[in-house]
PDB file of N, CA and C in Angstrom:
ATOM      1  N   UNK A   1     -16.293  -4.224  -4.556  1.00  0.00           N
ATOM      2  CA  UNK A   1     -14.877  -4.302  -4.877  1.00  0.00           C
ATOM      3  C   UNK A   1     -14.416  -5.753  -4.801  1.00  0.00           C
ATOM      4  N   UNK A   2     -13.540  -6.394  -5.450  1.00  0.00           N
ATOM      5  CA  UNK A   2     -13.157  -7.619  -5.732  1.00  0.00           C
ATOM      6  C   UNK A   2     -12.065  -7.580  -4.518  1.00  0.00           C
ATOM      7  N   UNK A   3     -11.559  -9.167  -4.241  1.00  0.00           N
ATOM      8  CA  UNK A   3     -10.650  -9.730  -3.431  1.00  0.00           C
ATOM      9  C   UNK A   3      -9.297  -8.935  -3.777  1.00  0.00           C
ATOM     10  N   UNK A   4      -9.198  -8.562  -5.027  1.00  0.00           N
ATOM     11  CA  UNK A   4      -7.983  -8.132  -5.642  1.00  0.00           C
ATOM     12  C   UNK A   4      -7.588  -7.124  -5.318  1.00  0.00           C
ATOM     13  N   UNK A   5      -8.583  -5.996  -5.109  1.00  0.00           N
ATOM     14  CA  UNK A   5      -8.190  -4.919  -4.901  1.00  0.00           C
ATOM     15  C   UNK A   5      -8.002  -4.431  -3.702  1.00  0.00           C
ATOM     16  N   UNK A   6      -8.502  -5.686  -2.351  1.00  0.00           N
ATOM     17  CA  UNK A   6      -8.507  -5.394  -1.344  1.00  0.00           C
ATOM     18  C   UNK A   6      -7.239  -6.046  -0.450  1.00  0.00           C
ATOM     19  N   UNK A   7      -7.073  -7.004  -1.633  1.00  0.00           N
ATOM     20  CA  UNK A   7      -5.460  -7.492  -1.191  1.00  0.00           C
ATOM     21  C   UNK A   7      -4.189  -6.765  -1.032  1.00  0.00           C
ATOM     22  N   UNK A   8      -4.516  -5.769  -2.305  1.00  0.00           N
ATOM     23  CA  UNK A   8      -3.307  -4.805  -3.034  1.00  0.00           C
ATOM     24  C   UNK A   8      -3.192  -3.589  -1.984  1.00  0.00           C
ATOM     25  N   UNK A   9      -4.161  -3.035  -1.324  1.00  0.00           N
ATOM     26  CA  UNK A   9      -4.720  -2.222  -0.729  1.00  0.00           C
ATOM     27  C   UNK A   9      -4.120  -2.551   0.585  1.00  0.00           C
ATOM     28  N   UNK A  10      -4.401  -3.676   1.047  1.00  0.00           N
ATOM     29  CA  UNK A  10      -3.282  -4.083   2.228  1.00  0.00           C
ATOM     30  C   UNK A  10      -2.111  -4.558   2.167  1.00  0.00           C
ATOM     31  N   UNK A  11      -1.761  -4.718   1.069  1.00  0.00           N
ATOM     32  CA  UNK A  11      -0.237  -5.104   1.160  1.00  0.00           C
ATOM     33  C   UNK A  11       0.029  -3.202   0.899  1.00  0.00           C
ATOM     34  N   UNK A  12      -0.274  -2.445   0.473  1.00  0.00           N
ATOM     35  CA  UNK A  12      -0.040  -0.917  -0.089  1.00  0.00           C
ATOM     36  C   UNK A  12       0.024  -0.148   1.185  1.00  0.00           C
ATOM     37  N   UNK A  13      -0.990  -0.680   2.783  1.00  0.00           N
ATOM     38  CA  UNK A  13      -1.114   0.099   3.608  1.00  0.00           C
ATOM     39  C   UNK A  13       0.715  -0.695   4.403  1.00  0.00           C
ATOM     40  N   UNK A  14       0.258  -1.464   4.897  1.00  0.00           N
ATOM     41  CA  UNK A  14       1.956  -2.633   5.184  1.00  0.00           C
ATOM     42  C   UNK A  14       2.857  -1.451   4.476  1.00  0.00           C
ATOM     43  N   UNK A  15       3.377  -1.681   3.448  1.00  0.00           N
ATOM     44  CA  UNK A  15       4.695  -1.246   2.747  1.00  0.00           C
ATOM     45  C   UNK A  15       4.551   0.096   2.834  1.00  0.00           C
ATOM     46  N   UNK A  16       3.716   0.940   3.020  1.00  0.00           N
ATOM     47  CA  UNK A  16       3.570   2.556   3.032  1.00  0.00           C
ATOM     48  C   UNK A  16       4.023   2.862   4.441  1.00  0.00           C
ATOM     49  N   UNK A  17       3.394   2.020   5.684  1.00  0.00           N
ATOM     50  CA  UNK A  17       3.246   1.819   6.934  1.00  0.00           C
ATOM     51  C   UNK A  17       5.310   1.858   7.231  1.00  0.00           C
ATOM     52  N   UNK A  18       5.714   0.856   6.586  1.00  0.00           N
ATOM     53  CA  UNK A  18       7.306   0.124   6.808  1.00  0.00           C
ATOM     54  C   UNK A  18       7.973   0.985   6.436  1.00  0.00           C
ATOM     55  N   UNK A  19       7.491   1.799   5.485  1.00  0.00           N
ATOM     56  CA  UNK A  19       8.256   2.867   4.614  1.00  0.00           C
ATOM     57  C   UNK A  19       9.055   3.887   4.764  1.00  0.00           C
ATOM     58  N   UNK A  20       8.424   4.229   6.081  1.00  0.00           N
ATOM     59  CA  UNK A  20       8.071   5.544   6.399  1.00  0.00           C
ATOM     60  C   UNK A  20       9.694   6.219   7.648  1.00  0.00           C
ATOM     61  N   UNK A  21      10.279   6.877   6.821  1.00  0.00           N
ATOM     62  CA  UNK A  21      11.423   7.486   7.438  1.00  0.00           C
ATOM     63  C   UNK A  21      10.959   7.217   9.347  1.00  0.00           C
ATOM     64  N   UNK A  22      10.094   8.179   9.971  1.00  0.00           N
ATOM     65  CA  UNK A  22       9.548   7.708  11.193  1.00  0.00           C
ATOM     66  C   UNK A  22       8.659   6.371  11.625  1.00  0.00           C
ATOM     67  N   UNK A  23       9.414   5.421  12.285  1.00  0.00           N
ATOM     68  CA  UNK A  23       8.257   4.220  11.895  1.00  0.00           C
ATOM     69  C   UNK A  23       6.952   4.562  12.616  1.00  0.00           C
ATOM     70  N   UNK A  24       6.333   3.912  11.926  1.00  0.00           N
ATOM     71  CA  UNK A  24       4.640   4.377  12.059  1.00  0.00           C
ATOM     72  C   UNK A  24       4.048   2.584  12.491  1.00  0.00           C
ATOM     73  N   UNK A  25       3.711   2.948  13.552  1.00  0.00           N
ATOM     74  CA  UNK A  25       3.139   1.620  14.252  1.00  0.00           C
ATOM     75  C   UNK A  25       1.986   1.281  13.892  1.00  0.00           C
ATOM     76  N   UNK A  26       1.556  -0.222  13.989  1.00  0.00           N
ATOM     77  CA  UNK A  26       0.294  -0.302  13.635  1.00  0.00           C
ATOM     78  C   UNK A  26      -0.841   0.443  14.577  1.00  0.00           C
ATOM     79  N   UNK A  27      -0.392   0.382  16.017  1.00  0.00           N
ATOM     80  CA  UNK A  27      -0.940   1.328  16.675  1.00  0.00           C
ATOM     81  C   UNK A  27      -1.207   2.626  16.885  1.00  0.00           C
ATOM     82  N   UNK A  28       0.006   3.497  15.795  1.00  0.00           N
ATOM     83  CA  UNK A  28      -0.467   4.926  15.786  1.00  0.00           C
ATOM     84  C   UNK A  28      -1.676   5.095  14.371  1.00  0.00           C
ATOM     85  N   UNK A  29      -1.544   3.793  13.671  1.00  0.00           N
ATOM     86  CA  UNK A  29      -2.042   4.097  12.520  1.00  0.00           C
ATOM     87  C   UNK A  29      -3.708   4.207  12.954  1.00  0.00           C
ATOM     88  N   UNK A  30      -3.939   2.719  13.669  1.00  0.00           N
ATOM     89  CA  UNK A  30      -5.152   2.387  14.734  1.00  0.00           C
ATOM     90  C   UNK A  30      -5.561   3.362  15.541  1.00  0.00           C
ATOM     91  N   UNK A  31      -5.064   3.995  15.791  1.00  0.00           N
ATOM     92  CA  UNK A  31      -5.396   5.448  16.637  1.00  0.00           C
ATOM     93  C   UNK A  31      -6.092   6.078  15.882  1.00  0.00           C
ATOM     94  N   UNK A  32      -5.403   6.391  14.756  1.00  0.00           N
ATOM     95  CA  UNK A  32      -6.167   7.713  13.756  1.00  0.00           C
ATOM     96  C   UNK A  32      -7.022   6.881  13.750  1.00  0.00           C
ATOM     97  N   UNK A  33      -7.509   5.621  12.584  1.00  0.00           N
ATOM     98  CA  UNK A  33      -8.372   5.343  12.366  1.00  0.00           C
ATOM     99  C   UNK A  33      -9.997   4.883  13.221  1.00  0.00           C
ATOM    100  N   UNK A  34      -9.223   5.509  14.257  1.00  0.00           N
ATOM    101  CA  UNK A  34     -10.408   4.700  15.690  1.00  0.00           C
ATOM    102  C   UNK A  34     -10.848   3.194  15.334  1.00  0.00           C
ATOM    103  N   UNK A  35      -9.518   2.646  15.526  1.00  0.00           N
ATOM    104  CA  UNK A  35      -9.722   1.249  15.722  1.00  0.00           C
ATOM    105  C   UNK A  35      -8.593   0.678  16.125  1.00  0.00           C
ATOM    106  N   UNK A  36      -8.733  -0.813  16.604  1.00  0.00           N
ATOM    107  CA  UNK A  36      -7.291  -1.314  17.489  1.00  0.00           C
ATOM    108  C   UNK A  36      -6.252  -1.944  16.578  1.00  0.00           C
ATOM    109  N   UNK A  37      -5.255  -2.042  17.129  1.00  0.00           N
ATOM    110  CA  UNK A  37      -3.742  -2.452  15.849  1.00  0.00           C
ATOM    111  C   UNK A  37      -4.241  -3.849  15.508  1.00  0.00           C
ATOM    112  N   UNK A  38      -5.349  -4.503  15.880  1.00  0.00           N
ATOM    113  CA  UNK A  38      -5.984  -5.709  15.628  1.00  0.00           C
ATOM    114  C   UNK A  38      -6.511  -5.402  14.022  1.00  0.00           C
ATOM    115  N   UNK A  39      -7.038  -4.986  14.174  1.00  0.00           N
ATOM    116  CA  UNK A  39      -8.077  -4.217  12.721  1.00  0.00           C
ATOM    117  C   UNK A  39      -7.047  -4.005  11.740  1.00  0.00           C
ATOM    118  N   UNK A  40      -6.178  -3.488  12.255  1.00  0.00           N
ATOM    119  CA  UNK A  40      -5.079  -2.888  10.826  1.00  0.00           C
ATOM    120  C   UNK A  40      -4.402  -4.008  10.700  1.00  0.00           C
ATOM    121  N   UNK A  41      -4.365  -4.870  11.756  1.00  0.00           N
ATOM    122  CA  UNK A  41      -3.579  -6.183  11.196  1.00  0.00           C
ATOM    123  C   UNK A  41      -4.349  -7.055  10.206  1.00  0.00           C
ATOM    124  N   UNK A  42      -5.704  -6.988  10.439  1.00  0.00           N
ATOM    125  CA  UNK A  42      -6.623  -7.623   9.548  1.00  0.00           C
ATOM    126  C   UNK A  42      -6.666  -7.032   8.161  1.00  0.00           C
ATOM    127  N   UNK A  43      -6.968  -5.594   8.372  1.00  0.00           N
ATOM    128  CA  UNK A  43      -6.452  -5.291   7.107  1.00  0.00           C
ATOM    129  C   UNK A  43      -5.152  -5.317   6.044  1.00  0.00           C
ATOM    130  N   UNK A  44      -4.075  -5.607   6.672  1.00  0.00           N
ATOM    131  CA  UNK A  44      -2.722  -5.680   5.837  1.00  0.00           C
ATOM    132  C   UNK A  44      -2.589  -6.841   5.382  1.00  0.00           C
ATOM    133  N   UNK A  45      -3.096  -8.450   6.318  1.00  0.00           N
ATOM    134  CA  UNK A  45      -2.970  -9.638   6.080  1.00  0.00           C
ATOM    135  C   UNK A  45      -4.560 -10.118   4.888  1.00  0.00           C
ATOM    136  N   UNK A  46      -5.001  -8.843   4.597  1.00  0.00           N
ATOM    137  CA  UNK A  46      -6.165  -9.151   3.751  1.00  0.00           C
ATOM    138  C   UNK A  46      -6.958 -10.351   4.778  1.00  0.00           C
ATOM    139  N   UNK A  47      -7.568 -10.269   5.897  1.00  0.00           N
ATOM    140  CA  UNK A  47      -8.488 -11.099   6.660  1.00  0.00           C
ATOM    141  C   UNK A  47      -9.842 -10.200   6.237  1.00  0.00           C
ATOM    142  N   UNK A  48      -9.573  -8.829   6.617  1.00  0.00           N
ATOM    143  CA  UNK A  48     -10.983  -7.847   6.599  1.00  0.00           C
ATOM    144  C   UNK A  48     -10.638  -6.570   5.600  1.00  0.00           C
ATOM    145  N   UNK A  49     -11.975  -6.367   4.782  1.00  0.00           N
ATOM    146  CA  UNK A  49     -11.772  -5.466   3.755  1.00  0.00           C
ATOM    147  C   UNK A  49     -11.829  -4.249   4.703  1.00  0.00           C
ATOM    148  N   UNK A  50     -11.384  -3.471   3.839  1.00  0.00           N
ATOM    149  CA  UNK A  50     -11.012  -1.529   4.711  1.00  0.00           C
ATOM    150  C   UNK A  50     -12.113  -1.200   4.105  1.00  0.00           C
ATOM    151  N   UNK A  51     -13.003  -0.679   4.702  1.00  0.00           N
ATOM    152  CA  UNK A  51     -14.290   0.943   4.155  1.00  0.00           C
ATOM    153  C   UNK A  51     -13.307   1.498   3.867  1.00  0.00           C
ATOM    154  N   UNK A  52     -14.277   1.957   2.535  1.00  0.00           N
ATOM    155  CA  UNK A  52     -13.188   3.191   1.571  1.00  0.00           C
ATOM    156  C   UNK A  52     -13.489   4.298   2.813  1.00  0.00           C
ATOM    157  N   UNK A  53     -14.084   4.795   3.178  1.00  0.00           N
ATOM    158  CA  UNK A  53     -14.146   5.939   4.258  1.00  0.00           C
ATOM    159  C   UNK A  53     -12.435   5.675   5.082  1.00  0.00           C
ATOM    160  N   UNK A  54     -12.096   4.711   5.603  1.00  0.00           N
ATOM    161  CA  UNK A  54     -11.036   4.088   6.476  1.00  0.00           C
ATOM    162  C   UNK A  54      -9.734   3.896   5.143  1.00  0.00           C
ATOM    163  N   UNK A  55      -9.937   4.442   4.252  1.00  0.00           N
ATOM    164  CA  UNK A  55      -8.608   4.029   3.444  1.00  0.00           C
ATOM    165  C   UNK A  55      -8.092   5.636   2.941  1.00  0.00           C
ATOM    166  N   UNK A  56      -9.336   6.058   2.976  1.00  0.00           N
ATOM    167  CA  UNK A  56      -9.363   7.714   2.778  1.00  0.00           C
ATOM    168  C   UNK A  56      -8.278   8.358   3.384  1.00  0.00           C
ATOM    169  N   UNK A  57      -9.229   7.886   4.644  1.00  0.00           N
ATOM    170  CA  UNK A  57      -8.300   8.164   6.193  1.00  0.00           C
ATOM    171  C   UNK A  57      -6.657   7.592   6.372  1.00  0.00           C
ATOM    172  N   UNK A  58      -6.256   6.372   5.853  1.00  0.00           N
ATOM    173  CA  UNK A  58      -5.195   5.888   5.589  1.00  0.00           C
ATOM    174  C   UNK A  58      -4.205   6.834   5.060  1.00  0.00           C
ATOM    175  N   UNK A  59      -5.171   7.382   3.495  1.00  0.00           N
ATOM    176  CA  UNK A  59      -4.616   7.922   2.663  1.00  0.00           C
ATOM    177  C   UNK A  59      -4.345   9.430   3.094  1.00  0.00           C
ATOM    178  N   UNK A  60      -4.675  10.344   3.827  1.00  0.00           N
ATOM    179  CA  UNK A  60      -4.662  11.740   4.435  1.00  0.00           C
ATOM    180  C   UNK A  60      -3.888  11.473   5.408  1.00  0.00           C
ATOM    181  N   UNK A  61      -3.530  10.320   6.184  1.00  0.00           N
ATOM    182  CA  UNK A  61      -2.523   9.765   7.340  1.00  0.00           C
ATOM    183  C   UNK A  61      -1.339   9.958   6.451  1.00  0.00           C
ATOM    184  N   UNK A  62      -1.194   9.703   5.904  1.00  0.00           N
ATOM    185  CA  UNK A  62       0.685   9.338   4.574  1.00  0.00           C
ATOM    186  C   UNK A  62       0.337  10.406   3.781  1.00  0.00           C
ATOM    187  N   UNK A  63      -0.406  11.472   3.841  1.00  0.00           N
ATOM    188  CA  UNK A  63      -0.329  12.385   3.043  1.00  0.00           C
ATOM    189  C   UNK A  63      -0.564  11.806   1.506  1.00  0.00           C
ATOM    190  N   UNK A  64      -1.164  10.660   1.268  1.00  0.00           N
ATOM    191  CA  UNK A  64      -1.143  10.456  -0.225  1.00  0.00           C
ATOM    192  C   UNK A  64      -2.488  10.911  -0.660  1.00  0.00           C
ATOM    193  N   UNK A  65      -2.484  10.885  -2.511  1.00  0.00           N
ATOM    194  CA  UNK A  65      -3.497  11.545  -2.735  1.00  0.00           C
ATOM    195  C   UNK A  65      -4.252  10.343  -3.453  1.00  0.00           C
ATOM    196  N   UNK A  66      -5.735  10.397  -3.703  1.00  0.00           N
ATOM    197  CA  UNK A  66      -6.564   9.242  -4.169  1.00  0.00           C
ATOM    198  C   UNK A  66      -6.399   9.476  -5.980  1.00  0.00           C
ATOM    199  N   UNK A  67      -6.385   8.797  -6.279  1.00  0.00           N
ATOM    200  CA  UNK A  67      -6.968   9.277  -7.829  1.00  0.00           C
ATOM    201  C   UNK A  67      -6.696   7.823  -8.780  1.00  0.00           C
ATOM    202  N   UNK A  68      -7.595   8.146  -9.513  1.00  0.00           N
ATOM    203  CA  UNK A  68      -8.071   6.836 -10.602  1.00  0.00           C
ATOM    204  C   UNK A  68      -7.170   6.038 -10.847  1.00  0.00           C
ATOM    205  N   UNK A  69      -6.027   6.180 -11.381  1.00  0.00           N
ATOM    206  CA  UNK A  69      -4.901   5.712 -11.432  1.00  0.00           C
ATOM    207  C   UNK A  69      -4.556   4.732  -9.985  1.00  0.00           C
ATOM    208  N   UNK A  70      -4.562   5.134  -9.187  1.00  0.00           N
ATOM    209  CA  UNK A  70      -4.213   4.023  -8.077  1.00  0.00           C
ATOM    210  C   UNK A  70      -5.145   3.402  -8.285  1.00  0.00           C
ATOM    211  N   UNK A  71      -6.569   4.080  -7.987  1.00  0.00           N
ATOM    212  CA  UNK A  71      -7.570   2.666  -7.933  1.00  0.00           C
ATOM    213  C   UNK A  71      -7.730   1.471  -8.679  1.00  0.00           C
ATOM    214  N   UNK A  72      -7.436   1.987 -10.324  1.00  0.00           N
ATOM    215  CA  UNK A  72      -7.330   1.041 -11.339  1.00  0.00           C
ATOM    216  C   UNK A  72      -6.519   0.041 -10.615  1.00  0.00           C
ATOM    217  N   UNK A  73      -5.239   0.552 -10.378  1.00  0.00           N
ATOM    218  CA  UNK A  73      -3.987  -0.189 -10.355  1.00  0.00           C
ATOM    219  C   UNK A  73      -4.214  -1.301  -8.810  1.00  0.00           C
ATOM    220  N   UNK A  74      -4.867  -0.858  -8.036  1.00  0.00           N
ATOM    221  CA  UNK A  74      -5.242  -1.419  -6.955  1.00  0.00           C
ATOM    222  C   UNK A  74      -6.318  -3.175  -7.208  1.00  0.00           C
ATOM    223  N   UNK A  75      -7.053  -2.734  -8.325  1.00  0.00           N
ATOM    224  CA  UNK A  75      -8.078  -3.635  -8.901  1.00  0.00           C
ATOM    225  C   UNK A  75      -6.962  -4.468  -9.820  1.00  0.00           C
ATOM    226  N   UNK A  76      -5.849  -4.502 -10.686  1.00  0.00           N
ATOM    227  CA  UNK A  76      -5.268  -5.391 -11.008  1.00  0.00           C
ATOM    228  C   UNK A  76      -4.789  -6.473 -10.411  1.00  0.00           C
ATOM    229  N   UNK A  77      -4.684  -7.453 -10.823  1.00  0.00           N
ATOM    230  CA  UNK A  77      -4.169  -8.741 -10.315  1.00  0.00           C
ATOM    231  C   UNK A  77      -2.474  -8.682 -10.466  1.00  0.00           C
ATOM    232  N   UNK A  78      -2.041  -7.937 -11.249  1.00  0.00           N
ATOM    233  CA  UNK A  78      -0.821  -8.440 -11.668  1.00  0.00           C
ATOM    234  C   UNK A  78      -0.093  -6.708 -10.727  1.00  0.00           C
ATOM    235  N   UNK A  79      -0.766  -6.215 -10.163  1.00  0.00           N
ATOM    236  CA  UNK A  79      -0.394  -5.083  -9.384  1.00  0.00           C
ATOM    237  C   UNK A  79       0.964  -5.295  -8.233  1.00  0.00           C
ATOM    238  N   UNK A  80       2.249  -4.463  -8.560  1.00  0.00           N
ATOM    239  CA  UNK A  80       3.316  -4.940  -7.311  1.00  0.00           C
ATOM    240  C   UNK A  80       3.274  -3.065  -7.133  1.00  0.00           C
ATOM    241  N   UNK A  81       3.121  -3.617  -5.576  1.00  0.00           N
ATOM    242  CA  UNK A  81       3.549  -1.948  -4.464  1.00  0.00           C
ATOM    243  C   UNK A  81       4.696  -1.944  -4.875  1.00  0.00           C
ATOM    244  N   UNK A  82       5.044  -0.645  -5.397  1.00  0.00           N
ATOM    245  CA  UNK A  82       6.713  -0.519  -5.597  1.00  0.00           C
ATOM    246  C   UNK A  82       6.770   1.075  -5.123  1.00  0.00           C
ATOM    247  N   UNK A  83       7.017   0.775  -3.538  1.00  0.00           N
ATOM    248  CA  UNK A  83       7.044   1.754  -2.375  1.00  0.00           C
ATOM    249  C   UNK A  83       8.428   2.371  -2.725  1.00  0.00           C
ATOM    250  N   UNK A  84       9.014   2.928  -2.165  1.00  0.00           N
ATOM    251  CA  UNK A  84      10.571   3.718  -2.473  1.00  0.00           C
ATOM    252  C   UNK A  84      11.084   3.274  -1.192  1.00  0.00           C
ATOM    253  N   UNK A  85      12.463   2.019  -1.485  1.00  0.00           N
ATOM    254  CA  UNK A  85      12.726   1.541   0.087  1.00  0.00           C
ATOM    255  C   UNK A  85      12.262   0.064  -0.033  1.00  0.00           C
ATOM    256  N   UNK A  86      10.947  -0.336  -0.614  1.00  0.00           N
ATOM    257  CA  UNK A  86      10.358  -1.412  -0.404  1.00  0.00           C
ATOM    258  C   UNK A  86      10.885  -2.555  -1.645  1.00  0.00           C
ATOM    259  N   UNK A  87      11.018  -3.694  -1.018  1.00  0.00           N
ATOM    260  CA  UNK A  87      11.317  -5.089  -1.858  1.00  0.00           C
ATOM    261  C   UNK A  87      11.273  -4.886  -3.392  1.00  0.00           C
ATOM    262  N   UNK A  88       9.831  -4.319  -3.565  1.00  0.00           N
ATOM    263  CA  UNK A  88       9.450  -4.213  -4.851  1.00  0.00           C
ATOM    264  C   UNK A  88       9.352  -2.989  -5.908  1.00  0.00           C
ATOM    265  N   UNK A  89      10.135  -1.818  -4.873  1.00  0.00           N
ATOM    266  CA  UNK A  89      10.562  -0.914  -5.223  1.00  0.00           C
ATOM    267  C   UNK A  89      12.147  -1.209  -5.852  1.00  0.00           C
ATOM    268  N   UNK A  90      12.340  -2.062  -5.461  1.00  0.00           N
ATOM    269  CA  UNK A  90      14.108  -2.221  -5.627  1.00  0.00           C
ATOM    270  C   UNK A  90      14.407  -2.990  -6.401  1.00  0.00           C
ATOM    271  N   UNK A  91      13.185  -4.277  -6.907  1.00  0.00           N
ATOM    272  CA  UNK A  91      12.959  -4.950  -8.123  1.00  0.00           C
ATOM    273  C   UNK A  91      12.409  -4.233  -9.059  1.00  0.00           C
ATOM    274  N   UNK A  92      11.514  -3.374  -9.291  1.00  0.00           N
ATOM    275  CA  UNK A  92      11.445  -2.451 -10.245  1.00  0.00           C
ATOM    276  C   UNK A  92      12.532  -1.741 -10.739  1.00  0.00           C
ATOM    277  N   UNK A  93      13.317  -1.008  -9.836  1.00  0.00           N
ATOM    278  CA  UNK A  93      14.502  -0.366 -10.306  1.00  0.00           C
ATOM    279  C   UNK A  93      15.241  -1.371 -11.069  1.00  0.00           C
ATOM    280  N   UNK A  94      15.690  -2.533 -10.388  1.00  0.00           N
ATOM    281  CA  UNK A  94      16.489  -3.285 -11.466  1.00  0.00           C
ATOM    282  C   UNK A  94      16.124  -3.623 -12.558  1.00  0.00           C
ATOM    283  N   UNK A  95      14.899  -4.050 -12.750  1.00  0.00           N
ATOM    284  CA  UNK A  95      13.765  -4.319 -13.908  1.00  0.00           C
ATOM    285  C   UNK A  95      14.515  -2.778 -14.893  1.00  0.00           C
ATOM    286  N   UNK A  96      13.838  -1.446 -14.245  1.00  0.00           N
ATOM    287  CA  UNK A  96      13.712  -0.803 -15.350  1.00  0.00           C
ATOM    288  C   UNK A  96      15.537  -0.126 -15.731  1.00  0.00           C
ATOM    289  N   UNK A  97      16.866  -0.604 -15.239  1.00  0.00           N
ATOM    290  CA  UNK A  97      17.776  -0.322 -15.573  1.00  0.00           C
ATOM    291  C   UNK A  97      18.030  -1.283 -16.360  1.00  0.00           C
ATOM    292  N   UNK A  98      17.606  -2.489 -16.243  1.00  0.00           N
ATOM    293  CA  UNK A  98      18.275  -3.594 -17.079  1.00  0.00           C
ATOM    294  C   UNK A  98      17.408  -3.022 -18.612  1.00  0.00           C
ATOM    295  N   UNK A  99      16.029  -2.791 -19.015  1.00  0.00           N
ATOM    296  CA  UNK A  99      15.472  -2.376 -19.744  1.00  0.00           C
ATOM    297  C   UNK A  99      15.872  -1.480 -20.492  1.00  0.00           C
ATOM    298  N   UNK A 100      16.857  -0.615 -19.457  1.00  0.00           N
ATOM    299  CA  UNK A 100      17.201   0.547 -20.257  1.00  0.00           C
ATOM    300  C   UNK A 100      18.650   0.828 -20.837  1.00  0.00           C
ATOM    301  N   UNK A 101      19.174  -0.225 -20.163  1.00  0.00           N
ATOM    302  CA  UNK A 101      20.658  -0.809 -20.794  1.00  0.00           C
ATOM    303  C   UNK A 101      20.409  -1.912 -21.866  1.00  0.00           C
ATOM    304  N   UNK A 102      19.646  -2.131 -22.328  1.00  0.00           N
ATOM    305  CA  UNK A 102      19.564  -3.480 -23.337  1.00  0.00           C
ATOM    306  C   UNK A 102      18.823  -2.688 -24.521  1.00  0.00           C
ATOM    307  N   UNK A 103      18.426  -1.578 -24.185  1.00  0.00           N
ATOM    308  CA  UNK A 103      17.785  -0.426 -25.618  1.00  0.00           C
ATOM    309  C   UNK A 103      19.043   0.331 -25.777  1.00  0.00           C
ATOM    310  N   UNK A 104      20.462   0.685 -24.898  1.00  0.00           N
ATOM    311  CA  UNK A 104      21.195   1.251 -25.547  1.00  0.00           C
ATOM    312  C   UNK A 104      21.843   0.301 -26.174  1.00  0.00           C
TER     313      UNK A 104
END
């Protein structure tokens, strides 16, 4: 897997992590994953790549589901997390209202 996708992947665990109506610590996350809030910090700041086994696990933690479509989107360079709540969730929205006021 490329740098790219492992970047996207931790900025995706971060903003999913922040997201989350109950905040979810790096330490409860580190728990599930049997490892210390050290590790998940490495992983969000892109220092250390996640085993897909450990992103799985991420992913069954947030209840999300895997499928091609993320992964692609994970491997892009030009990829923005647009979490619901998150920075780039809220620049998308404006993005796609301004888009959709300038076609009416």
């Amino acid at each position: 897997m490329s740098n790219t996708f492992y970047k996207n992947v931790g900025r995706w665990i971060r903003l999913t992590r922040e997201s989350c109506p109950k905040k979810v610590t790096q330490t409860k996350l580190a728990n599930h994953l049997g490892v210390t809030f050290q590790q998940i910090q490495k992983y969000e700041q892109r220092r250390n790549c996640i085993p897909m086994y450990k992103f799985v696990k991420v992913c069954e933690f947030f209840n999300k589901s895997i499928n091609s479509d993320m992964m692609r989107n994970f491997a892009t360079e030009n990829y923005t997390v647009a979490i619901k709540g998150s920075p780039a969730y809220f620049e998308s929205s404006i993005a796609n209202k301004e888009e959709t006021n300038e076609q009416q």
